[in-house]
N, C-alpha and C. Protein backbone atom coordinates (compact mmCIF):
# COMPACT_ATOMS: atom_id res chain seq x y z
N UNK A 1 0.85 -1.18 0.00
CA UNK A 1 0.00 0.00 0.00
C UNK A 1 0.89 1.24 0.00
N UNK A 2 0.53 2.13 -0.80
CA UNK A 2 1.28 3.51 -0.84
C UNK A 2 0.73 4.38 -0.42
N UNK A 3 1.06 4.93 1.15
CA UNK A 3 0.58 6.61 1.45
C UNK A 3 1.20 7.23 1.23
N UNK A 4 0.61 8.60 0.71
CA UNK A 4 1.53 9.89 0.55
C UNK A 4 1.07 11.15 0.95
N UNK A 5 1.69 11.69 1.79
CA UNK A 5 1.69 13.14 2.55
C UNK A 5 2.01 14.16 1.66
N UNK A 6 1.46 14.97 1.38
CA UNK A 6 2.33 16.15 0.39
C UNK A 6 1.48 17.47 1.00
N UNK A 7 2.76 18.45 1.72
CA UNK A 7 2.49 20.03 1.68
C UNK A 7 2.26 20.80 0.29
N UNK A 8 1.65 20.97 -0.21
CA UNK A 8 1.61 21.78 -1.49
C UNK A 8 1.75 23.19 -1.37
N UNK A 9 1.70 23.75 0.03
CA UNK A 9 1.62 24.79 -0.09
C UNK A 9 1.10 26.22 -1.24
N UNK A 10 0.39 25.47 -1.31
CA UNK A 10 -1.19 26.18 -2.62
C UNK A 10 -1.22 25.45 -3.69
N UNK A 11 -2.43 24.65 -3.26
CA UNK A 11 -2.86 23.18 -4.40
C UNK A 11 -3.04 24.34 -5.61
N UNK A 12 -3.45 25.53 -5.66
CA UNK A 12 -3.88 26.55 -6.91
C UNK A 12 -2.30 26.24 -7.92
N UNK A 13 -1.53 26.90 -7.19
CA UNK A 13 0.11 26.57 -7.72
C UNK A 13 0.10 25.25 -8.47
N UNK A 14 -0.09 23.84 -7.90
CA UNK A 14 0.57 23.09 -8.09
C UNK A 14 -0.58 22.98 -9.31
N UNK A 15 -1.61 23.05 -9.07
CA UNK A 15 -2.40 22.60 -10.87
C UNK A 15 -1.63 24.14 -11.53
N UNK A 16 -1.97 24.77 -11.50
CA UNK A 16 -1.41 26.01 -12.51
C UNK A 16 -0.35 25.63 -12.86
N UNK A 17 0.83 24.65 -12.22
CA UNK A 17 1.94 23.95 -13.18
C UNK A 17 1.39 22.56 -13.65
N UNK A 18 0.43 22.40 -13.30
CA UNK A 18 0.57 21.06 -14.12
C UNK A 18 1.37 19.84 -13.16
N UNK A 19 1.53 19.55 -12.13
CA UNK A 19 2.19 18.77 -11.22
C UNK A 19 1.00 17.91 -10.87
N UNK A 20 0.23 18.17 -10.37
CA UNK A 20 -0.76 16.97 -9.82
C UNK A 20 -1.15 15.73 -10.29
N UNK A 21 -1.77 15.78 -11.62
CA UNK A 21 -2.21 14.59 -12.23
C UNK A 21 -1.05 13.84 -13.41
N UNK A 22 0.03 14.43 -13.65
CA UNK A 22 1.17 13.26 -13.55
C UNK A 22 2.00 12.91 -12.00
N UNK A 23 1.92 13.39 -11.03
CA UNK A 23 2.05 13.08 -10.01
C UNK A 23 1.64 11.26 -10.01
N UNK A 24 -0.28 11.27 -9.66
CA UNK A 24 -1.09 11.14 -9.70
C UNK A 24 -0.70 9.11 -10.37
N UNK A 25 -0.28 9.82 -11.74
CA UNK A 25 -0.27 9.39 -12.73
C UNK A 25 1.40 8.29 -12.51
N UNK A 26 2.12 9.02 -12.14
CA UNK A 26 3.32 8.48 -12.14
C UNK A 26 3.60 7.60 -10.55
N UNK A 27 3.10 8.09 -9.54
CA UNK A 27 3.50 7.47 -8.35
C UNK A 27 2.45 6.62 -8.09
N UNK A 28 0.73 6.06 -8.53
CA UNK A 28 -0.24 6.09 -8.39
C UNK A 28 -0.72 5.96 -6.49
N UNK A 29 -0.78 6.47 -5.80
CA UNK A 29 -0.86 6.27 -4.56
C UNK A 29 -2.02 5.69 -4.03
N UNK A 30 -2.07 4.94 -2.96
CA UNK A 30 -3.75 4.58 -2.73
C UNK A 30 -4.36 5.63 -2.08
N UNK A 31 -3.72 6.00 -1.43
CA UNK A 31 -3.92 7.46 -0.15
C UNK A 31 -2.62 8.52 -0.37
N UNK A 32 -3.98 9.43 -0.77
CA UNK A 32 -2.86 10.61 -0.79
C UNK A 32 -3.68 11.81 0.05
N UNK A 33 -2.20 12.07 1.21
CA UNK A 33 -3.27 13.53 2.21
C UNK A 33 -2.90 14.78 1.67
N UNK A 34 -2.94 15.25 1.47
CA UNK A 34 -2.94 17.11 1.23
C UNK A 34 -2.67 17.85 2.15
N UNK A 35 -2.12 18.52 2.22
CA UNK A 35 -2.17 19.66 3.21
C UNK A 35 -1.31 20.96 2.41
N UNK A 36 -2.00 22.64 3.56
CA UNK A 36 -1.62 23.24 3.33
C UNK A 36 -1.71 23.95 1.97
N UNK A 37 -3.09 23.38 1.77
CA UNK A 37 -4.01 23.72 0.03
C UNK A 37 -4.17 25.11 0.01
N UNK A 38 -4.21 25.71 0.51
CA UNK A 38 -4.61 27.50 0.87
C UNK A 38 -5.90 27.60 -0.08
N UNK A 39 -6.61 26.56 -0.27
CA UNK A 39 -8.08 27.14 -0.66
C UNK A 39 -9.22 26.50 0.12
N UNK A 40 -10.67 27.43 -0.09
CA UNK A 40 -11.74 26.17 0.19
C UNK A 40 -12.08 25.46 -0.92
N UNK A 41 -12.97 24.31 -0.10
CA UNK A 41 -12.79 23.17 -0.82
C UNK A 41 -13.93 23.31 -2.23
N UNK A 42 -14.91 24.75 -2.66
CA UNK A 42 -15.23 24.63 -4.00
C UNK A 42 -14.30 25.35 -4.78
N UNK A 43 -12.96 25.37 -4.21
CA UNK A 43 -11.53 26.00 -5.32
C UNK A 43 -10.83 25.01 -5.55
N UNK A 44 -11.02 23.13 -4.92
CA UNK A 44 -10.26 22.73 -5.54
C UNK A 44 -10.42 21.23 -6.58
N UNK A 45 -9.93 21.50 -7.60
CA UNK A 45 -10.51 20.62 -8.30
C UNK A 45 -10.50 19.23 -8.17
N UNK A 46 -11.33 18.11 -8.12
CA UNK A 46 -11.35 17.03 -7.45
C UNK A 46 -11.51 16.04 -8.84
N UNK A 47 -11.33 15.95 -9.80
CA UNK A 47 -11.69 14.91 -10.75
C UNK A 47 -10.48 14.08 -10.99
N UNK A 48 -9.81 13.42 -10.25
CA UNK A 48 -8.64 11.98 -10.28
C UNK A 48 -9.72 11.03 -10.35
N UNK A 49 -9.59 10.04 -11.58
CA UNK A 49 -10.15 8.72 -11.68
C UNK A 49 -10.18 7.79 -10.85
N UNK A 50 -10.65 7.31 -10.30
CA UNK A 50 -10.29 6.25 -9.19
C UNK A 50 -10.03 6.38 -7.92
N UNK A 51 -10.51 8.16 -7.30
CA UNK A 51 -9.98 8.48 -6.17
C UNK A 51 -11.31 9.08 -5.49
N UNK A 52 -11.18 9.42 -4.28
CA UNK A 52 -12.70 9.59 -3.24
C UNK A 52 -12.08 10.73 -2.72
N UNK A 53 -12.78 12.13 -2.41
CA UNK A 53 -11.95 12.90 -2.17
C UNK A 53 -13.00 13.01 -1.03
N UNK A 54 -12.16 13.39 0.04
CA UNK A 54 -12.14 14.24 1.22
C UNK A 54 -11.26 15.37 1.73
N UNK A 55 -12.58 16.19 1.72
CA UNK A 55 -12.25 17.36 2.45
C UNK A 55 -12.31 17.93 4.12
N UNK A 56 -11.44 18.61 4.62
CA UNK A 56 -11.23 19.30 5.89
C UNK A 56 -10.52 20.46 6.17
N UNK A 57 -11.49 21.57 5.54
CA UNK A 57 -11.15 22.90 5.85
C UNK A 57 -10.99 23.57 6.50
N UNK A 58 -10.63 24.85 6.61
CA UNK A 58 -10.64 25.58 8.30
C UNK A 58 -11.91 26.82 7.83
N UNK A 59 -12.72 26.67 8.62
CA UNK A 59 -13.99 27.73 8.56
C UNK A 59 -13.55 28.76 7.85
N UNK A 60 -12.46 29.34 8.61
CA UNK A 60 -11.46 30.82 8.11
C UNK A 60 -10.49 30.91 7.46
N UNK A 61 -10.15 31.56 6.75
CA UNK A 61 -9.15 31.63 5.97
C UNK A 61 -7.59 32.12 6.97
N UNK A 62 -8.09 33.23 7.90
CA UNK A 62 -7.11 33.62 8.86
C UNK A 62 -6.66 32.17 9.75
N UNK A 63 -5.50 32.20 10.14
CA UNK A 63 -5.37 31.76 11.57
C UNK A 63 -4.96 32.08 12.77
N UNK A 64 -5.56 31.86 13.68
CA UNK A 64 -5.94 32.88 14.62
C UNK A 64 -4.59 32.17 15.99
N UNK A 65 -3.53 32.96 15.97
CA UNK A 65 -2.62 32.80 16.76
C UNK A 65 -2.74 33.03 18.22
N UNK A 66 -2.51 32.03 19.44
CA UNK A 66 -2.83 33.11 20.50
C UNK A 66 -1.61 33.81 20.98
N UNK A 67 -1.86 34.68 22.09
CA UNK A 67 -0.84 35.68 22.75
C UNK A 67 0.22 34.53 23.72
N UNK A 68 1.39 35.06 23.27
CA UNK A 68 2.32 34.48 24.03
C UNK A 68 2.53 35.43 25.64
């Protein structure tokens, strides 16, 4: 079984190059987590063949640091 973790640090970026679906394509993973997408989830495009997408957003776009 293949998991794969990937920071994308803005899933927008990584399709605007073109990285995802030969990713996708080349490593085929069974589980792949995301993180660090910097969008909500009707910004990101979900059509991989063979894959179930789940989403877990943060309400806000801010994140709300507390006081040290």
């Amino acid at each position: 079984m293949k998991l794969y973790s990937w920071n994308v640090n803005g899933i927008r970026a990584v399709m605007r190059k073109e990285l995802f679906h030969p990713f996708l394509e080349s490593e085929q993973p069974d589980i792949l987590c995301i993180q660090e997408t910097k969008a909500q989830p009707e910004e990101i495009i979900t059509n991989a063949d063979g894959y179930h997408t789940y989403i877990n957003s943060a309400d806000k776009k801010a994140i709300l640091v507390p006081p040290f």
